[in-house]
Protein backbone atom coordinates (compact mmCIF):
# COMPACT_ATOMS: atom_id res chain seq x y z
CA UNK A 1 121.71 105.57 119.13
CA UNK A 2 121.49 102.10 117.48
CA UNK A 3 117.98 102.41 116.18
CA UNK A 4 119.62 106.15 114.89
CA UNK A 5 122.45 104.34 113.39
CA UNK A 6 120.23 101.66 111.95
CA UNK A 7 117.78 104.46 109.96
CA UNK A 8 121.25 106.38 108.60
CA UNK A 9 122.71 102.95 106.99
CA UNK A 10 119.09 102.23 105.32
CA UNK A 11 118.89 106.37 104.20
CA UNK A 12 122.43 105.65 102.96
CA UNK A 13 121.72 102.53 101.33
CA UNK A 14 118.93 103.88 99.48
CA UNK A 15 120.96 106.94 98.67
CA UNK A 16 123.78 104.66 96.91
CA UNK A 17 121.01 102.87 95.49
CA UNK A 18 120.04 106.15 93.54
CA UNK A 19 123.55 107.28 93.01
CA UNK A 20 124.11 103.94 91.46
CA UNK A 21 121.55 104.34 89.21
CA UNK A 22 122.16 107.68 88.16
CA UNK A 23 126.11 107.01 87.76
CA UNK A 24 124.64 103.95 85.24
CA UNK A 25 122.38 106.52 83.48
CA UNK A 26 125.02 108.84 83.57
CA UNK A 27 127.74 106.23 81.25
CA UNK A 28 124.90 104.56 79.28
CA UNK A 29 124.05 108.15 77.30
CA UNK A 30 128.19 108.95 77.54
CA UNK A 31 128.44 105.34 76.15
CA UNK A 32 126.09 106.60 73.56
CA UNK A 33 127.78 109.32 72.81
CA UNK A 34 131.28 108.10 71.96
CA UNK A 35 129.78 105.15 70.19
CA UNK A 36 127.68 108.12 67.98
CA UNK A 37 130.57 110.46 67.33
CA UNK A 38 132.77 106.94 66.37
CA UNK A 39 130.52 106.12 64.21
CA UNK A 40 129.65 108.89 62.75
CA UNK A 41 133.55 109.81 61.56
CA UNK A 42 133.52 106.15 59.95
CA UNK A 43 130.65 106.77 57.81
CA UNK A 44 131.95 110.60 57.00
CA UNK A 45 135.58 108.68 55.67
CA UNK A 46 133.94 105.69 54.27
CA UNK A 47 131.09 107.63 52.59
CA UNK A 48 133.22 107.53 48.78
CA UNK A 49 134.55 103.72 49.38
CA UNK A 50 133.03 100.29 49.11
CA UNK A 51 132.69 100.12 53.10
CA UNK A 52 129.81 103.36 52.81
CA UNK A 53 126.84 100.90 52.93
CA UNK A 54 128.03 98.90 56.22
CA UNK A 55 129.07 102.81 57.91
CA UNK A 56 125.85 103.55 57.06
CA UNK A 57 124.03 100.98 58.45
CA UNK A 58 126.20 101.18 61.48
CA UNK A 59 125.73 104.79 62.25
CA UNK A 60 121.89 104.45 61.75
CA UNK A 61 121.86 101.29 64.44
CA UNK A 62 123.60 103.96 66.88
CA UNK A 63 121.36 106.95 65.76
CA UNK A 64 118.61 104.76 66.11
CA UNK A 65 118.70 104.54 69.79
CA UNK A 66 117.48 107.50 71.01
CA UNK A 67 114.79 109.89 69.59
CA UNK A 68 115.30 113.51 70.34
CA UNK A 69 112.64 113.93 73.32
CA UNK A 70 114.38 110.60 74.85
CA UNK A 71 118.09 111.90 73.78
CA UNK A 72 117.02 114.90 75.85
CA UNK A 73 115.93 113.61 79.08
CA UNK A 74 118.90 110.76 79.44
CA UNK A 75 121.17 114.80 78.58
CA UNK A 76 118.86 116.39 81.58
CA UNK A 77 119.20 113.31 83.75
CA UNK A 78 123.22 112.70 83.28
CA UNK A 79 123.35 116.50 83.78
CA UNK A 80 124.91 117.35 80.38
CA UNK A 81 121.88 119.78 79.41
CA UNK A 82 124.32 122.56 78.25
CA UNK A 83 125.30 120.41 75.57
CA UNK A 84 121.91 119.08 74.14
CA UNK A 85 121.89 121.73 71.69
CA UNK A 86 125.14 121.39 69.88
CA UNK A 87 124.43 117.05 70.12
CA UNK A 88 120.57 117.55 68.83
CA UNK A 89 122.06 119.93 65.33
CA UNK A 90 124.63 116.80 64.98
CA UNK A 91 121.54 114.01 64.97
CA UNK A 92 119.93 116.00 62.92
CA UNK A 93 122.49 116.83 60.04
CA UNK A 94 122.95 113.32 60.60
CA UNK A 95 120.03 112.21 59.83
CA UNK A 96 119.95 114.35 56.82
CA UNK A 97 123.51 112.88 55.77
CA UNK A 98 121.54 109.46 55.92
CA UNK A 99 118.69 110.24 53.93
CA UNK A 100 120.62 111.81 51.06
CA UNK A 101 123.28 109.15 50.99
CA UNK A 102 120.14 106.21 50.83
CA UNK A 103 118.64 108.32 48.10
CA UNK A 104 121.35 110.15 46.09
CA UNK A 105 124.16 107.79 47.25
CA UNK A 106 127.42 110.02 48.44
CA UNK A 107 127.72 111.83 45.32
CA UNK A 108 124.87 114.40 46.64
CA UNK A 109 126.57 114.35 50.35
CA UNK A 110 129.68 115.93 48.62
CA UNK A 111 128.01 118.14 46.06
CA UNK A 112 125.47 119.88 48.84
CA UNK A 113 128.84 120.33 51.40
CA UNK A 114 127.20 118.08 53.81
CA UNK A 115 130.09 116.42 54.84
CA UNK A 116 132.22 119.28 55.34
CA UNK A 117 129.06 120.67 57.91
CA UNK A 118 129.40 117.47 59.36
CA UNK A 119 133.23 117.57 60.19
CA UNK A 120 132.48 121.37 61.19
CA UNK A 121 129.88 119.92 64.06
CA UNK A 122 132.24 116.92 64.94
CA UNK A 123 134.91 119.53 66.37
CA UNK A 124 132.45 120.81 69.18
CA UNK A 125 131.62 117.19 69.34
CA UNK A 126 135.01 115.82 70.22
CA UNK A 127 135.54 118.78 72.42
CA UNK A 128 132.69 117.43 74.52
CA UNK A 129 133.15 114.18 74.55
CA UNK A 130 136.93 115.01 75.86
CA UNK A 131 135.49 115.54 79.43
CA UNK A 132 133.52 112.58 79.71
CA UNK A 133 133.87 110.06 82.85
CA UNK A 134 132.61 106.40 81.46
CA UNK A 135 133.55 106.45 77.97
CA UNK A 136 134.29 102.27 77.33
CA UNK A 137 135.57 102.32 74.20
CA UNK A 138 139.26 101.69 74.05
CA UNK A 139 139.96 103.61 71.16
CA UNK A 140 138.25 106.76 72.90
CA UNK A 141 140.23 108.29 75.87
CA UNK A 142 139.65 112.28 77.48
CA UNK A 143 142.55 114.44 76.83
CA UNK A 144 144.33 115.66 79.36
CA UNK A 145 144.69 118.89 78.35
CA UNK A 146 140.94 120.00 78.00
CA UNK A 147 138.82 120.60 81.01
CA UNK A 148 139.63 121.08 84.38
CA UNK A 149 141.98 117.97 85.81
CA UNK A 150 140.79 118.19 89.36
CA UNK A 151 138.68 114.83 90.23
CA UNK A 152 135.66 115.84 91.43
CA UNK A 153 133.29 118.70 90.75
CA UNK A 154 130.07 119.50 88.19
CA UNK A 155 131.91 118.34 85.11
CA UNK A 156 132.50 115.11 86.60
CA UNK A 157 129.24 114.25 88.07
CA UNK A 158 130.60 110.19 88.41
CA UNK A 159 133.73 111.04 89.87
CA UNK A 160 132.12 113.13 92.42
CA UNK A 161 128.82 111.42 93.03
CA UNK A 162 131.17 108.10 94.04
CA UNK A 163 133.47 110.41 96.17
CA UNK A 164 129.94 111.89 97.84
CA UNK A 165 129.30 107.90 98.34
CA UNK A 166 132.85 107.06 100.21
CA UNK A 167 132.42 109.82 102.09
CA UNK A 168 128.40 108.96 103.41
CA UNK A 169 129.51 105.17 103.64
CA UNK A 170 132.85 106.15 105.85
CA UNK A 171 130.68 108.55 107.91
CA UNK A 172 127.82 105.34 108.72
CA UNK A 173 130.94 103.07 109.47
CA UNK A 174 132.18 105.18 112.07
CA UNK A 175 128.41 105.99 113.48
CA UNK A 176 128.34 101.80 113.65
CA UNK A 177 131.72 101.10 114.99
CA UNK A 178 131.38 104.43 117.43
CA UNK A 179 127.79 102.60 118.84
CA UNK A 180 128.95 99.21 119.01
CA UNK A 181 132.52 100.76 120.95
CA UNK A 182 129.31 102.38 123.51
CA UNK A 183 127.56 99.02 123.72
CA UNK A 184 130.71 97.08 124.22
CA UNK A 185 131.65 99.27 127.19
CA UNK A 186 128.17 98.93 128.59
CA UNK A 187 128.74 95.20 128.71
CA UNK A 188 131.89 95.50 130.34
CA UNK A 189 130.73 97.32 132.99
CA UNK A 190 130.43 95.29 136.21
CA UNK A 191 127.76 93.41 136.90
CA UNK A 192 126.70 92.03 140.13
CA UNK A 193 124.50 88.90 141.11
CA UNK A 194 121.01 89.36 142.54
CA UNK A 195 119.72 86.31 142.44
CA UNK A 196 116.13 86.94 144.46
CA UNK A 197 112.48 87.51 143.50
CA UNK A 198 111.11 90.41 142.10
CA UNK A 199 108.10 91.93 140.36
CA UNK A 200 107.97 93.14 136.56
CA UNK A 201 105.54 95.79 135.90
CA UNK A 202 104.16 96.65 132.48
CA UNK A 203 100.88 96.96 130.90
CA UNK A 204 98.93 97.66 133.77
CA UNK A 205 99.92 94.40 134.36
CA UNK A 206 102.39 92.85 137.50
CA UNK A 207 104.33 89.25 137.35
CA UNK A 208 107.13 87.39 139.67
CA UNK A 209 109.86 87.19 137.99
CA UNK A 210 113.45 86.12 139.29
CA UNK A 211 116.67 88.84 139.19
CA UNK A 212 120.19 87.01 138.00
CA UNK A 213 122.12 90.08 137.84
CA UNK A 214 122.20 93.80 137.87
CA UNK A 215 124.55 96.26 136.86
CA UNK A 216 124.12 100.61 137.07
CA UNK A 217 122.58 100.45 133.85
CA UNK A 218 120.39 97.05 133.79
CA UNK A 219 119.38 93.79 134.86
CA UNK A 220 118.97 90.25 133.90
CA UNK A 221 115.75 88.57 134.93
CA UNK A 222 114.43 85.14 134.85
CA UNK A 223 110.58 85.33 133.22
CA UNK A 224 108.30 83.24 131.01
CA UNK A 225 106.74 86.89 129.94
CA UNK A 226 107.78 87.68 126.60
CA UNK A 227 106.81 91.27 126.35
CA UNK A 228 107.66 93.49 122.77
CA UNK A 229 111.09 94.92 123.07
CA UNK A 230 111.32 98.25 123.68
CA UNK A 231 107.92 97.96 126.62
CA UNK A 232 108.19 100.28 129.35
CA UNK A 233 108.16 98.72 132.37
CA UNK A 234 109.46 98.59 136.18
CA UNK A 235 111.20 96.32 138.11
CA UNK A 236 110.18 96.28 142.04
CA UNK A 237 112.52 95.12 144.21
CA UNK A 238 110.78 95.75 148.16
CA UNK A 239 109.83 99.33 147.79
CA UNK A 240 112.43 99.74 145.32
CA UNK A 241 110.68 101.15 142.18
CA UNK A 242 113.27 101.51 139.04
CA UNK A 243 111.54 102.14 135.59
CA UNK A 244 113.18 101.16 132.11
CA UNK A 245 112.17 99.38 129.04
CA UNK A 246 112.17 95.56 127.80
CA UNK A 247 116.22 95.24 125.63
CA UNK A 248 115.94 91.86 124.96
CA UNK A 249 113.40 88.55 125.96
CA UNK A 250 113.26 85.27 124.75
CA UNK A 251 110.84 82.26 126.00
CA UNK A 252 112.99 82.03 129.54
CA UNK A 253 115.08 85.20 130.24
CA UNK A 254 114.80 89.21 129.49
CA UNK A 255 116.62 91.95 129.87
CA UNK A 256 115.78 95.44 131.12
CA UNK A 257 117.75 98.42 130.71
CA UNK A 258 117.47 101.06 133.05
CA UNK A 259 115.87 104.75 132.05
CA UNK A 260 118.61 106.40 134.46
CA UNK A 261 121.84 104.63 135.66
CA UNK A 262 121.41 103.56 139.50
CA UNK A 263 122.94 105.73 141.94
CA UNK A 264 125.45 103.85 143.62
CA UNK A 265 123.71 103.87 146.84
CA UNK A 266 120.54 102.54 145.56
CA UNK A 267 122.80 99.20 143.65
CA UNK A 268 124.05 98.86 147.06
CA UNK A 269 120.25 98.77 148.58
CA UNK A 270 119.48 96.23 145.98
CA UNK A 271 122.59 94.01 146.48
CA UNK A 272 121.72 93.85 150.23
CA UNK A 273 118.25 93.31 149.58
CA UNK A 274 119.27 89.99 147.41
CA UNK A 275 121.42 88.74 149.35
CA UNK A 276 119.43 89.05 152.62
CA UNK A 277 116.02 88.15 150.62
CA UNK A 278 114.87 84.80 149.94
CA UNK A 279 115.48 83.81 146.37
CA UNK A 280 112.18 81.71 145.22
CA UNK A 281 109.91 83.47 142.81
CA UNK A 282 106.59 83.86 145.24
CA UNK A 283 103.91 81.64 143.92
């Protein structure tokens, strides 16, 4: 359960790892977005004053950015592909806005109705950029009104992949607190000294070791053998034959845990046999 528990955290892990990444992706092109649109209305309303040149500049910094195959992938990625045709016509009237204003200066923007196509595209725009999650900009903020309010759901993809993220994280707490509640009542279960020698069995291969203590489930041993945890193995105690695997070793001690709890008949057996059996290790 605890090597179960162990591979569920790491899946997790590297699932919040991804979600993480894709929540950043996600606000960096919404980011973008709102700092576009922002600019974009500054250089529309400057475009006839002395601040046109520095709007201009600004807005082509922004535009800048992205190209439209790498504007479309960070749309695909952050899962706002139903928009990327309304946002590619803006860049690209944009753009057009730009060239004609570097060229003409804003005399030609008015006189071809560019500006008023402009405003025309920046309705949709704002309408869009109303349902957005990560927006930073403090002069930007979603309107209530437009959208659906509930949290989570495909038009929130933030919202709802961090809500997806409590929910796996709460789920591996209470897989880690339910297995160490399992071991902890493992380890309170009674354990009984057996202090006399025995034989540990694994790799085709037999050694003396020396019992401390056994319990229904396991059993403490004294043994310079420091076998790989998880060995199968078999302690033999007279012609008592119990099989389980290696839990724990260091240089001195290990620990075996039992395949199959001991029937309470064969703990008894055992008991008698340590206390009734001499307790040196045979040479």
């Amino acid at each position: 359960m605890l090597i179960l528990t162990r591979l569920f955290s790491q899946s997790c892990l590297g699932l919040v790892f991804w979600a993480t990444s894709l929540a950043a992706e996600t606000c960096e092109i919404e980011q973008w977005l709102v700092d576009f649109q922002i600019a974009t209305v500054n250089f529309v309303e400057e475009a006839y004053t002395p601040m046109a040149d520095e709007m201009a500049s600004r807005l082509q910094n922004v535009a800048s950015e992205h190209s439209n195959d790498s504007l479309r992938r960070a749309l695909r990625d952050s899962g706002h592909e139903e928009h990327e045709a309304l946002i590619l016509r803006v860049t690209e009237h944009q753009r057009l806005m730009l060239r004609s204003f570097n060229r003409y200066g804003p005399q030609k923007l008015f006189e071809t109705r560019q500006v008023k196509k402009m405003r025309a595209l920046l309705g949709p725009l704002q309408e869009v950029l109303q349902r957005l999650d990560c927006a930073e900009d403090p002069s930007w903020g979603p309107s209530g009104g437009v959208g659906s309010n509930f949290p989570i759901g495909p038009h929130r993809p933030v919202a709802t992949s961090f809500a997806l993220l409590g929910l796996i994280a709460f789920i591996a707490g209470a897989l880690t607190l339910h297995t160490r509640y399992i071991q902890k009542c493992r380890r309170r279960e009674q354990r009984y000294p057996c202090n006399r020698a025995v034989q540990l069995s694994a790799y085709n291969r037999t050694q003396a070791a020396q019992s401390l203590d056994i319990s229904q489930n396991g059993m403490k041993l004294r043994s310079d053998w420091q076998c790989p945890l998880g060995t199968p193995c078999q302690v033999i105690i007279g012609n008592i034959f119990i099989a389980g695997k290696i839990r724990w070793s260091n240089a001195e001690y290990c620990g075996v845990n039992f395949d199959h709890p001991l029937d309470q008949t064969v703990l008894q057996q055992v008991l008698e046999l340590g206390q009734t059996a001499p307790n040196a290790v045979p040479a």
